[in-house]
Protein backbone atom coordinates (compact mmCIF):
# COMPACT_ATOMS: atom_id res chain seq x y z
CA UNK A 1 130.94 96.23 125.22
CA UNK A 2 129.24 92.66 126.59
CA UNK A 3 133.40 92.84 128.02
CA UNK A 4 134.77 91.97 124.66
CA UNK A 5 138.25 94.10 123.45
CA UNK A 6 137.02 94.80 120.14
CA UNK A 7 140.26 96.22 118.85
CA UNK A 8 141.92 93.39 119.76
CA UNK A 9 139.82 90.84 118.38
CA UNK A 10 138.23 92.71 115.29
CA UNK A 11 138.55 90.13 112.46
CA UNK A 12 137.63 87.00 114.37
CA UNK A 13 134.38 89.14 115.30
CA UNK A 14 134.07 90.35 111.60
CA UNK A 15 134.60 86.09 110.89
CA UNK A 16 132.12 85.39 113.33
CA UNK A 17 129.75 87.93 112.14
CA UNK A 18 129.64 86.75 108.10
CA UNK A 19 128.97 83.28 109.80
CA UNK A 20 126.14 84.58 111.77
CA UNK A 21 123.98 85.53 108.35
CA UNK A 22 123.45 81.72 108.96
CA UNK A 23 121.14 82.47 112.24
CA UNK A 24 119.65 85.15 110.55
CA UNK A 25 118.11 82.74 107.64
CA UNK A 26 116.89 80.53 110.09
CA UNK A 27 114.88 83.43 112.19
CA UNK A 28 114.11 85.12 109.09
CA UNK A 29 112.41 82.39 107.74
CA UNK A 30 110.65 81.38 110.67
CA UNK A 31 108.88 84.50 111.49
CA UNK A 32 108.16 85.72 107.51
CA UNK A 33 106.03 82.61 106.29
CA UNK A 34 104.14 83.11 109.54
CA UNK A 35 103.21 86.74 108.26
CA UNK A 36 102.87 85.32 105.02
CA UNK A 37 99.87 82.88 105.56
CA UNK A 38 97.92 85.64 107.36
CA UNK A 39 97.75 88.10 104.25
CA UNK A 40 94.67 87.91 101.81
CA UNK A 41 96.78 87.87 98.25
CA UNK A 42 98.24 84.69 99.63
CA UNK A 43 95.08 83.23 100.55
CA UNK A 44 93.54 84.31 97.15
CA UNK A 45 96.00 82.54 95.33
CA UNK A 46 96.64 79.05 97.56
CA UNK A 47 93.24 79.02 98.91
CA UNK A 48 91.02 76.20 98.78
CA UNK A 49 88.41 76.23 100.83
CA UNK A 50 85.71 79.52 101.86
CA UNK A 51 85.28 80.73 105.42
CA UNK A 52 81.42 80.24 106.42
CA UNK A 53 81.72 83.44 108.69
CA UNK A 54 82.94 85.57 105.70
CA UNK A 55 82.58 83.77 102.63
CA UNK A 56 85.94 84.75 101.17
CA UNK A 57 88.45 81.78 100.20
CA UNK A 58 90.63 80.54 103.17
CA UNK A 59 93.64 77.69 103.57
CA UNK A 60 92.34 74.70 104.76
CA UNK A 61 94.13 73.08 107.80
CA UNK A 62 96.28 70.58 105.56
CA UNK A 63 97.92 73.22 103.93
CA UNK A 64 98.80 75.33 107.29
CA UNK A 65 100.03 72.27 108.81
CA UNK A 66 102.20 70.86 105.97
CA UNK A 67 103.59 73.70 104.56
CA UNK A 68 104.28 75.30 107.73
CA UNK A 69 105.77 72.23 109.01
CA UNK A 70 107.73 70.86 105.87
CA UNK A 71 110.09 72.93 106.52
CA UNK A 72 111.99 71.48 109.52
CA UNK A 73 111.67 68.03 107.84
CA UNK A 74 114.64 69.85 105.37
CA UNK A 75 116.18 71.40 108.25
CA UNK A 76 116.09 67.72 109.79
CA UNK A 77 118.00 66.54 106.61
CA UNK A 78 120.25 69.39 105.61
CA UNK A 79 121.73 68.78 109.70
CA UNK A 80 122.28 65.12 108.83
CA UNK A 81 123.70 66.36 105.00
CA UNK A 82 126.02 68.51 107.07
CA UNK A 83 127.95 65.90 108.73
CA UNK A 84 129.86 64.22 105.31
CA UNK A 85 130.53 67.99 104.18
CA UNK A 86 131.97 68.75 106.89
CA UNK A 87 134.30 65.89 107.49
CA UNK A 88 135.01 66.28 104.07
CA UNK A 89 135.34 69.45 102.64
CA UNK A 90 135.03 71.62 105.70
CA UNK A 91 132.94 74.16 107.11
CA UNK A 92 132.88 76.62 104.26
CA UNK A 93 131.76 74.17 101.98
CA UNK A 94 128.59 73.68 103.98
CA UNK A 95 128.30 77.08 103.92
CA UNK A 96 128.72 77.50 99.85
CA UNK A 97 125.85 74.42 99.82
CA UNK A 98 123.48 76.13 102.62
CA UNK A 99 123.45 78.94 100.54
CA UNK A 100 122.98 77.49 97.28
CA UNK A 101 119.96 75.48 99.08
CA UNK A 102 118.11 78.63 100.21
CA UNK A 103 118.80 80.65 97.12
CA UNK A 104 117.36 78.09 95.15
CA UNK A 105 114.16 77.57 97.56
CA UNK A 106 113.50 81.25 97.72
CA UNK A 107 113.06 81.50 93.94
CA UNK A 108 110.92 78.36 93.44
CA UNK A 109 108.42 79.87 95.95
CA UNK A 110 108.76 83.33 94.75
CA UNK A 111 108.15 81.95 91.06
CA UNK A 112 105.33 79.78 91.74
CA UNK A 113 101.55 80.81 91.19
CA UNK A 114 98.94 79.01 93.16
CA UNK A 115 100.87 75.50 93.28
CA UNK A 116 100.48 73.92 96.73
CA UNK A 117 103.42 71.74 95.67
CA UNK A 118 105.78 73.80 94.64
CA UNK A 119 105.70 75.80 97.95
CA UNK A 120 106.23 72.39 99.50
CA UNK A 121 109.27 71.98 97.20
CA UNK A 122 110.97 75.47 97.71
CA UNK A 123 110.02 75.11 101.67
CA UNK A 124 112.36 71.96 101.98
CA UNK A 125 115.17 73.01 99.55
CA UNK A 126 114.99 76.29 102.36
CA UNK A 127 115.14 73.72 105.08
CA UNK A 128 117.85 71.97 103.96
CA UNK A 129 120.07 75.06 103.90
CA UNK A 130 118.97 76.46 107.29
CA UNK A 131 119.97 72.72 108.46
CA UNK A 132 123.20 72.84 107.30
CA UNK A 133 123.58 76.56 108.80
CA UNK A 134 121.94 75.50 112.16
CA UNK A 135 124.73 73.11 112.74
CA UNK A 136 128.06 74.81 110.80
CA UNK A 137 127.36 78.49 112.19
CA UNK A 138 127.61 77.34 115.93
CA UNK A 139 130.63 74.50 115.16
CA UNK A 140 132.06 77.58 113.11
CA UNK A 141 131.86 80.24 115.90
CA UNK A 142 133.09 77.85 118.20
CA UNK A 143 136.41 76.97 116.61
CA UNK A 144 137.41 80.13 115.03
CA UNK A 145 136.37 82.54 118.24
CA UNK A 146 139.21 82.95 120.47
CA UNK A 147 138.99 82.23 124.06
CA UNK A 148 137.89 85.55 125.49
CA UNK A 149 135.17 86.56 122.82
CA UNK A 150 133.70 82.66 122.58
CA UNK A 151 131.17 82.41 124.84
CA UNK A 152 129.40 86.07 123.82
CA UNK A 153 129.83 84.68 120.11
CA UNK A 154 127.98 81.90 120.85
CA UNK A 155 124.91 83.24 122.52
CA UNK A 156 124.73 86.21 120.17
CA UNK A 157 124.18 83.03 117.67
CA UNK A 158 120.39 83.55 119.42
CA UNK A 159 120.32 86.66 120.03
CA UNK A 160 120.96 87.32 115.98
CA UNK A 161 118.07 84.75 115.08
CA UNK A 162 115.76 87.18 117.38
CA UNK A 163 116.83 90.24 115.83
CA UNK A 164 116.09 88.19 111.97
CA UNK A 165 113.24 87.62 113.52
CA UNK A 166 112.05 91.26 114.11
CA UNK A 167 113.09 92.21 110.53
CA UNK A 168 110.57 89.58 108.84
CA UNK A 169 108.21 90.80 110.94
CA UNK A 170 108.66 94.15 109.95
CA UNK A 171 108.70 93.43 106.07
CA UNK A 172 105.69 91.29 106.32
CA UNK A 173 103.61 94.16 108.06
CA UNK A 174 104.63 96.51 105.43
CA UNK A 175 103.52 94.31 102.50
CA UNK A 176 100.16 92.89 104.06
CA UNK A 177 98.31 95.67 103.14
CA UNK A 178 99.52 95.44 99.23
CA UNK A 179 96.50 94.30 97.17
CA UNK A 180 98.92 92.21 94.30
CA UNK A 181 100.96 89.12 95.10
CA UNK A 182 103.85 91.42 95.54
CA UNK A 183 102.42 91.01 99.09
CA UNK A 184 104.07 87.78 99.66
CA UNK A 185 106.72 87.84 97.21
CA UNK A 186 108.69 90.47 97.96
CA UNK A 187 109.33 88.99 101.65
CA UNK A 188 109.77 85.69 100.13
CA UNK A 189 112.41 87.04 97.61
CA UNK A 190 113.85 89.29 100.10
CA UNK A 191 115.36 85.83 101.48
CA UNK A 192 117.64 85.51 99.27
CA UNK A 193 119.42 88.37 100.24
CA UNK A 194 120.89 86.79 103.56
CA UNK A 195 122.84 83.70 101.52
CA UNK A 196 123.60 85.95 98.47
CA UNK A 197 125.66 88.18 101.62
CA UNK A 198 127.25 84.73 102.63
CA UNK A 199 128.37 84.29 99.48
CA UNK A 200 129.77 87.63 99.02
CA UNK A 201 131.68 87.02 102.53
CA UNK A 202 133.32 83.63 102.15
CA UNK A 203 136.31 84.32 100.34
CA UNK A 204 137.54 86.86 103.07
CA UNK A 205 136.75 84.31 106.07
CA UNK A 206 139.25 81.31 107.18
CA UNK A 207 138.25 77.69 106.66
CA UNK A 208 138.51 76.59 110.45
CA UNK A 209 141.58 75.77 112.03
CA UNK A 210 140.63 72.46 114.03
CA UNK A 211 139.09 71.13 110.50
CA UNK A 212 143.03 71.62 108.87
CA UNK A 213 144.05 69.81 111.88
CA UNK A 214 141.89 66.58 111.95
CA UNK A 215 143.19 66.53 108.32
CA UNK A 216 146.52 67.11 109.52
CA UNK A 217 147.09 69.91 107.23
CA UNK A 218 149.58 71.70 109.90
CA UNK A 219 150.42 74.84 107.20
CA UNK A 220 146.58 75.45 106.85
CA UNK A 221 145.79 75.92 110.47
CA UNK A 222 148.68 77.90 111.24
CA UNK A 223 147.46 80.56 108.00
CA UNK A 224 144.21 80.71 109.91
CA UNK A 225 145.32 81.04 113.17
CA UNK A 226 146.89 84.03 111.57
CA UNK A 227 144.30 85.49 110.29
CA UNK A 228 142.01 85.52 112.63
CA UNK A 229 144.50 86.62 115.37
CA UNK A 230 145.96 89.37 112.79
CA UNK A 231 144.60 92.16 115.18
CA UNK A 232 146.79 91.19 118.23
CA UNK A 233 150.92 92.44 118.22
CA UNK A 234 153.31 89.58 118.12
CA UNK A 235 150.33 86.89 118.03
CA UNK A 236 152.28 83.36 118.34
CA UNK A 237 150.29 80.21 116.52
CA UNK A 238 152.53 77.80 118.22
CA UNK A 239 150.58 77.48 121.58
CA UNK A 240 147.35 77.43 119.64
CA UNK A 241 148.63 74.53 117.38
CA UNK A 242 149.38 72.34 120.41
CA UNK A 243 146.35 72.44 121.86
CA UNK A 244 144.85 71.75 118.07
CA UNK A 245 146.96 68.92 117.81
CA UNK A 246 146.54 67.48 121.44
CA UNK A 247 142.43 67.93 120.99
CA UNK A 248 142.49 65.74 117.53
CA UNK A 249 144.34 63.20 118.78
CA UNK A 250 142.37 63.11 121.82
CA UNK A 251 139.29 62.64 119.58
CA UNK A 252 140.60 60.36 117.58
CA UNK A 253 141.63 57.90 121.02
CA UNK A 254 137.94 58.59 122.03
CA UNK A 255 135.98 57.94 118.42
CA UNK A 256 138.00 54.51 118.62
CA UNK A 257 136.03 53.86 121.55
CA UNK A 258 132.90 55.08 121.02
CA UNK A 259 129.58 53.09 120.12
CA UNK A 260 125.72 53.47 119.36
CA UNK A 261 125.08 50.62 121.31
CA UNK A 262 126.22 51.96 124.70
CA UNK A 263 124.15 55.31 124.46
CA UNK A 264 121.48 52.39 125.40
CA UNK A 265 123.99 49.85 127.48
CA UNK A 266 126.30 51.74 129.36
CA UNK A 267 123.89 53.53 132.42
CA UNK A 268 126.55 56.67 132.56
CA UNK A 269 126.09 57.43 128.35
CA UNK A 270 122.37 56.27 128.87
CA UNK A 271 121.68 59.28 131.90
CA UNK A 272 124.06 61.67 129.41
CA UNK A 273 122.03 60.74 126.27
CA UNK A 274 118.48 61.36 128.01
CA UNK A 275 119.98 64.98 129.73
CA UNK A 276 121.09 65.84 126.27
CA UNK A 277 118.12 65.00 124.09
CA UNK A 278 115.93 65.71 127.18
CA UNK A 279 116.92 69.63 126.73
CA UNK A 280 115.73 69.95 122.97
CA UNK A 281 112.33 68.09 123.89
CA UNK A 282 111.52 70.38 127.01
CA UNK A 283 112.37 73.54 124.66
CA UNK A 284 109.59 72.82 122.09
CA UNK A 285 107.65 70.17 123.45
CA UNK A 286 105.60 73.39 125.42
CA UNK A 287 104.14 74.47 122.39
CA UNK A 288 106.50 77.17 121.47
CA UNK A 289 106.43 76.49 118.31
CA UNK A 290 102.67 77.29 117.65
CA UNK A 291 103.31 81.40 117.89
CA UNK A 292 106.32 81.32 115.54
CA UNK A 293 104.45 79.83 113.28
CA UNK A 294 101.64 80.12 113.27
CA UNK A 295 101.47 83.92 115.20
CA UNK A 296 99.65 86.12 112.76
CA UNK A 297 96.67 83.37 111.89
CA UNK A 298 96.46 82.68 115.79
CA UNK A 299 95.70 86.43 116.17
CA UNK A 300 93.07 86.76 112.97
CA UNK A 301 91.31 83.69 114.90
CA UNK A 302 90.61 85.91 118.31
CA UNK A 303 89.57 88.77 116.23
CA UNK A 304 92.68 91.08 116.82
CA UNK A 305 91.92 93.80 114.36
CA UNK A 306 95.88 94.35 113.79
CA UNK A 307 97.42 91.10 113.92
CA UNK A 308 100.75 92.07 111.95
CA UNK A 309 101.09 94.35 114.52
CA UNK A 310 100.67 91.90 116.90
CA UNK A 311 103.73 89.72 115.61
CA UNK A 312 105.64 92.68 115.65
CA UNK A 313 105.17 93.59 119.20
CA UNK A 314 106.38 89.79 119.94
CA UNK A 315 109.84 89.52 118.26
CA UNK A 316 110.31 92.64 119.87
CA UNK A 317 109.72 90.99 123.25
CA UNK A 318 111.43 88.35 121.87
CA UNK A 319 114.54 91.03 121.25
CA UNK A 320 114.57 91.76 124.65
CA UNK A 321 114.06 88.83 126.53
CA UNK A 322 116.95 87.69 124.78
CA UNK A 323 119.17 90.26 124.69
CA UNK A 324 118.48 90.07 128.54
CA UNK A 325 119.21 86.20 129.00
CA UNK A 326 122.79 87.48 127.23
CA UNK A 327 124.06 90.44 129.31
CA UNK A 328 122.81 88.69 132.39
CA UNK A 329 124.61 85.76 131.24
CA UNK A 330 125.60 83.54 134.37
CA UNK A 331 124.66 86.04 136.87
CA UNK A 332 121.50 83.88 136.85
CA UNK A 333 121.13 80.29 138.39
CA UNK A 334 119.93 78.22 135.06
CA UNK A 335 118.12 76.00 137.34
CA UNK A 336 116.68 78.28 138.98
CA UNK A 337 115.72 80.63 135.83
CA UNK A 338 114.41 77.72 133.85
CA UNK A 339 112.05 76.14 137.22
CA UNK A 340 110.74 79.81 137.52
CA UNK A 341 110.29 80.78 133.65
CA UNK A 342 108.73 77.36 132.84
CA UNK A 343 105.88 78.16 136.11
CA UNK A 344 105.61 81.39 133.98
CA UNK A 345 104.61 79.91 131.20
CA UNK A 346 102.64 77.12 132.34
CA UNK A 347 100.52 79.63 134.75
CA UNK A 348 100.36 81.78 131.11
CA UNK A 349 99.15 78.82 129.40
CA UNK A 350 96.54 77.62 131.55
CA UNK A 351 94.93 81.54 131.45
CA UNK A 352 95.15 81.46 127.66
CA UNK A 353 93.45 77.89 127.64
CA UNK A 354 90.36 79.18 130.21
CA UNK A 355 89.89 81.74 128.38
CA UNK A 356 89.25 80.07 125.39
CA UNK A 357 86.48 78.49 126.88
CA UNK A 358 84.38 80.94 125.90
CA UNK A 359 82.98 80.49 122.29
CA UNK A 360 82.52 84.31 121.41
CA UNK A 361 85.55 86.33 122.33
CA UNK A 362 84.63 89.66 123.44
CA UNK A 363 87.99 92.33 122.35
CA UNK A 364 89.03 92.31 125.96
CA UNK A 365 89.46 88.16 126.27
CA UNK A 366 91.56 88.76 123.05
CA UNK A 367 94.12 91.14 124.12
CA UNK A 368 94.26 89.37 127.50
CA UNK A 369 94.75 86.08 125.54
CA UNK A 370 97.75 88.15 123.51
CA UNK A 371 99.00 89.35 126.81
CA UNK A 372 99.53 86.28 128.61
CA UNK A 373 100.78 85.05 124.91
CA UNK A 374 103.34 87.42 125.31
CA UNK A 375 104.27 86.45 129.00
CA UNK A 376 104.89 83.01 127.47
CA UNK A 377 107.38 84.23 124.93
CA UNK A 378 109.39 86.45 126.82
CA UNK A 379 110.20 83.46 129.65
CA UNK A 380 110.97 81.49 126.76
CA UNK A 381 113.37 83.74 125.17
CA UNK A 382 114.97 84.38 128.77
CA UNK A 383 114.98 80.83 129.84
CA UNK A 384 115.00 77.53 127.50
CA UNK A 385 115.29 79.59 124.22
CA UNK A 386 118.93 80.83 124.92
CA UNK A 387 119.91 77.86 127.34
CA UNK A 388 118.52 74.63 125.63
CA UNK A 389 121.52 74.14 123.33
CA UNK A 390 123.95 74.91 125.53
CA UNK A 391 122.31 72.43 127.76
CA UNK A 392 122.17 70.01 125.24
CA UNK A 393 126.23 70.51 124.55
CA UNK A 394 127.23 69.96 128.05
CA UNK A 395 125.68 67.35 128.59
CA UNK A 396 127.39 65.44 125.65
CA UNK A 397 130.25 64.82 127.20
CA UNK A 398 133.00 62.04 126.79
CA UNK A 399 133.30 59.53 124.45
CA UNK A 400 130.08 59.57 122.82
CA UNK A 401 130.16 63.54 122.92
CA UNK A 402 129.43 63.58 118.95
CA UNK A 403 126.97 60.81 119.12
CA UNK A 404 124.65 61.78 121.77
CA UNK A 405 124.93 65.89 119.94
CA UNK A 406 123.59 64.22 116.80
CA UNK A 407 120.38 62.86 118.95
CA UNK A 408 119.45 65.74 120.82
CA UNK A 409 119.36 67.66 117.37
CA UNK A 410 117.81 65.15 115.98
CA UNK A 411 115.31 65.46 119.02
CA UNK A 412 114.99 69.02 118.40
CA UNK A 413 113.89 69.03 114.56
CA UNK A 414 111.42 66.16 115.42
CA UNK A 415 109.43 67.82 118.10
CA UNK A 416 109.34 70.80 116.45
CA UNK A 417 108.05 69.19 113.21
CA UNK A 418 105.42 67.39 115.83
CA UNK A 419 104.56 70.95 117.16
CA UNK A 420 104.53 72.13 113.99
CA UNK A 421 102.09 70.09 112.17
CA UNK A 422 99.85 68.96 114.67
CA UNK A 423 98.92 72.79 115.97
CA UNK A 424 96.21 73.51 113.12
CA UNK A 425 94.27 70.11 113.51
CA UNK A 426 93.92 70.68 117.45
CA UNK A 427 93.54 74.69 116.78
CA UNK A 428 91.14 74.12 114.07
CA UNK A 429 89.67 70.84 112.93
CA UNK A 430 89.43 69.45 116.81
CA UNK A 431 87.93 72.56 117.31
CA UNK A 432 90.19 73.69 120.28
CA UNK A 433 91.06 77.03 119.32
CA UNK A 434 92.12 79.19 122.14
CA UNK A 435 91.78 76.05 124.89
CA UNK A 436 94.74 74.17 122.98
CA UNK A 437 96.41 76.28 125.70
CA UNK A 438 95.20 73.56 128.16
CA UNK A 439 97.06 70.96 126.05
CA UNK A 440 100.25 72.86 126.20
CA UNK A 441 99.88 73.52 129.74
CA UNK A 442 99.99 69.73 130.29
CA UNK A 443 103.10 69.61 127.67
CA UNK A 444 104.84 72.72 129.28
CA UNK A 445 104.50 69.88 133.31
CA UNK A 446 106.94 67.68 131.04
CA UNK A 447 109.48 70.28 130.64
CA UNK A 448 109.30 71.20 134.24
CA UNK A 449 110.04 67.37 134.99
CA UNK A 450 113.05 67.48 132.58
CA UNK A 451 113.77 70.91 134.52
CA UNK A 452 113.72 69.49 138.22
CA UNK A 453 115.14 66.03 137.47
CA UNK A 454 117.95 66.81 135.00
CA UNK A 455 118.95 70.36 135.19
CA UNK A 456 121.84 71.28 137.20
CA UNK A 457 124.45 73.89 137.57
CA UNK A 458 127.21 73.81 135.52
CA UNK A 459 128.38 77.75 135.31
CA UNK A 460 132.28 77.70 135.55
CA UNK A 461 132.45 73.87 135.58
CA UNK A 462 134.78 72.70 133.30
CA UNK A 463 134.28 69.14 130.65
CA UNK A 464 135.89 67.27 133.28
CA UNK A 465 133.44 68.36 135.88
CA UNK A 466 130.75 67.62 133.99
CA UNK A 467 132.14 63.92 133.39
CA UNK A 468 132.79 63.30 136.83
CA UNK A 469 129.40 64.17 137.69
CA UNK A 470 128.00 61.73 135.51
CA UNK A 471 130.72 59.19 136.20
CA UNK A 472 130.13 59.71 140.23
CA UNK A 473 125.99 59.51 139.70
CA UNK A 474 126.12 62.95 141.61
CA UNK A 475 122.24 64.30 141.37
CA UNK A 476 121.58 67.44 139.60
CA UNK A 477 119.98 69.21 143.04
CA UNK A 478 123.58 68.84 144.05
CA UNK A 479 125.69 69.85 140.87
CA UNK A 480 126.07 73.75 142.36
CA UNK A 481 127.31 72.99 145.75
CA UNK A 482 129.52 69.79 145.10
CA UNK A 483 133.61 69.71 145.97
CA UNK A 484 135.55 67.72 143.72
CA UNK A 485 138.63 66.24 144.85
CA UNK A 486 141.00 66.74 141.90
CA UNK A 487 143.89 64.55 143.04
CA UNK A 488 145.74 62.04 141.10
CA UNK A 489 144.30 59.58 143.62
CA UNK A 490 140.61 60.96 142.80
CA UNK A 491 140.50 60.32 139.03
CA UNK A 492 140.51 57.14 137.47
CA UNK A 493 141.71 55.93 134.03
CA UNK A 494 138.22 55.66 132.60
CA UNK A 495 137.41 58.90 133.78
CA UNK A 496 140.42 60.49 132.30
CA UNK A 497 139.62 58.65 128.79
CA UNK A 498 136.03 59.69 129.25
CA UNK A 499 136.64 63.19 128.92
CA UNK A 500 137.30 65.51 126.26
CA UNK A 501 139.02 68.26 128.25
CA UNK A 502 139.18 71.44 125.55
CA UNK A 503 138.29 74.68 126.47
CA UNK A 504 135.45 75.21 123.87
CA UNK A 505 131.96 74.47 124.55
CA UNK A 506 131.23 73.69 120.74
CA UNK A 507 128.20 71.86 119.01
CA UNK A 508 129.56 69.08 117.08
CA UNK A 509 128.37 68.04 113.57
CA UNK A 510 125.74 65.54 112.86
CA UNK A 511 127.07 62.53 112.75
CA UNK A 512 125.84 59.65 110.22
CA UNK A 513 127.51 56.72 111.04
């Protein structure tokens, strides 16, 4: 299955899988709240303000924008938190922290009654441990997966979020129709479940080899190299241990010549830095954002009748598309899949937009607005969803690899915070509603600039590749087709100290200094 030898490789897939309840916090949480701020108890009980069309209480725009949004200013934070604990401790201690973090969030919202500021609270101690997990579960998988199960571990890393996803859903369907504030709190309690299982699963897991190395604890690495390769006959550390040795010191060489200052001054890390951070703005910059979370309330505005339902029917597209965008895999040009899924949506956005011209919605401009809705999230999910990250980790190649990683993340928590909050005012107190399609039709034209100017192939291209094509100014349109020459005479020494030739495509931690 997905050409993995199962047998051979069961407990670095069990490893990777107790690492993975990391992914499914993060799409858990994302798609729940969304549920959450659609059902009636909640409204009764944080609601401010009365609807003139129905006269029952309703949450005013501040509160839909902040505590909707709050949240990835934590996940901002607990990324930038994960750096020192990782250098320091390792990965497992990140994940003993992220845990803690969203334990301890889940209960202050589940215990609070009415207080608009204790949601706040509990939504940022949540974000701080889906921070942490966002970065450590993808450096985890990376360094602990063997060669011939890495890359499916690290796009199942999505394709688990999606599936999270579907399962809030789900649970916040089944409650909406309960009349108490068990509504709300079971799904918010029910959150706590995910990091209690992480902490259940740590013990049995390895702390990652390449962290025992950079500390040069030789005996460590070795033990986990064992136990993660305890499946295969006759399994050999020795090989692996080279090439762990060879890639720290390599690092080390490169950190000693790596600087902030030329991500700005040097025109090769400048082009590498705006590729990188470039992929996490086109991903959310379209206004993605706005039906994760904000999904059910967008429905209950056009008058769908079952908007839970509604959800539901998306993170099951979202499933698919997904799970798609995996098995397909590189049988797809990314170019060409993100120039034709990013026409999809803009096309999608433009009908939802004209349609929300019209002041009174009649049902059938509603389910055609849900429709096209649903267009945009399944190219999404098959195109920038799955591929942004991996993007955004090729791209940060060299010296400055680390560096220009911690940017584009960086990037990517800020414009989805800017998504985020900003949605409700246009939606609702500019009045937009349905039209703010038009304003993420005009977003979605920057992410098909970032598409056609900085996108190029890279399937089977290895670190060095990628260098040299920065290093040689080669333009993207040309990445597929291009013949390196891969001579001694062809590669010189700045090049060669450039690169970080392992055979891991891995997301680095945040780095703060």
């Amino acid at each position: 299955m997905f050409g993995i030898n199962f047998r051979e490789h069961k407990w670095a897939v069990i490893y990777c899988g107790v690492s993975t309840l990391g992914a499914l916090c993060y799409g858990y949480d994302q798609i729940y709240y969304t549920g959450v701020l659609g059902m009636r108890a909640f409204i009764n009980d944080y609601g401010t303000t009365t609807d003139p069309d129905t006269g029952l209480k309703a949450l005013t725009t501040s509160f839909l924008s902040l505590t909707a949004s709050i949240i990835y200013v934590g996940e901002l934070f607990g990324a930038l938190l994960a750096a020192p604990i990782n250098d320091r401790w390792g990965r497992k201690a990140v994940f003993y922290c992220a845990s803690c973090c969203i334990i301890a969030g889940a209960i202050v919202q589940v215990a609070d009654n009415g207080s608009e500021g204790l949601i706040i609270f509990g939504r940022i101690l949540i974000g701080l441990g889906i921070g942490q997990f966002t970065v450590t579960c993808v450096l985890y998988i990376g360094e602990i997966a063997p060669k011939a199960i890495r890359g499916q571990a690290l796009m199942m890393f999505q394709m688990m979020q999606s599936c999270s996803q579907l399962v809030g859903s789900g649970i916040t369907q089944g409650t909406e129709s309960i009349t108490s504030t068990a509504a709300f709190r079971i799904p918010m309690g029910l959150l706590t479940l995910l990091p209690l299982l992480m902490l259940a699963g740590l013990p049995i897991i390895p702390e990652s080899p390449a962290w025992y190395m950079s500390k040069d604890r030789n005996e460590g690495a070795e033990a986990a190299l064992r136990k993660i390769n305890r499946s295969k006959a006759e399994y050999d550390p020795s090989e692996d241990l080279k090439i762990l040795r060879e890639a720290v010191e390599t690092e080390r060489e490169q950190e000693a010549e790596s600087t902030w200052s030329s991500l700005l001054r040097d025109p090769i890390e400048r082009r590498k830095l705006i590729f990188s951070c470039g992929a996490m703005l086109a991903q959310q910059i379209n206004g993605i954002q706005f039906f994760y979370s904000y999904g059910v309330v967008f429905a209950q505005s056009i008058g769908i009748a079952q908007p839970f339902t509604i959800s539901l029917i998306t993170n099951i597209l979202q499933v698919i598309a997904c799970s798609a965008a995996v098995l397909l895999g590189n049988k797809v040009p990314r170019r060409t899949n993100l120039i034709v899924t990013t026409i999809m949506m803009f096309c999608a956005f433009l009908v939802v937009g004209g349609l929300g011209i019209h002041k009174v919605l009649s049902n059938g401009f509603s389910v055609t607005i849900v429709v096209f809705s649903y267009i945009i999230i399944c190219a999404f999910n098959f195109g920038h969803g799955p591929l942004a990250f991996a993007i955004a980790s090729e791209m940060s190649t060299g010296r400055n690899r680390n560096k220009i990683m911690s940017c584009a993340i960086v990037t990517f928590f800020f414009t989805v915070w800017v998504i985020s909050f900003t949605s409700p005012y246009l939606y609702y107190s500019a009045n937009l509603g349905p039209m703010l399609g038009f304003i993420y039709a005009g977003t979605t034209c920057i992410t098909l600039v970032y598409v056609w100017f900085c996108v190029g192939e890279t399937t089977g291209r290895s670190n060095l590749e990628i260098e040299l094509f920065f290093q040689q100014r080669i333009p993207v349109r040309q990445w597929k087709n291009h013949q390196f020459d891969h001579s001694g005479e062809s590669l010189n020494i700045d090049e060669e100290k450039a690169v970080y030739e392992v055979e891991e495509q891995k997301i680095p931690v945040l780095e703060t200094r």
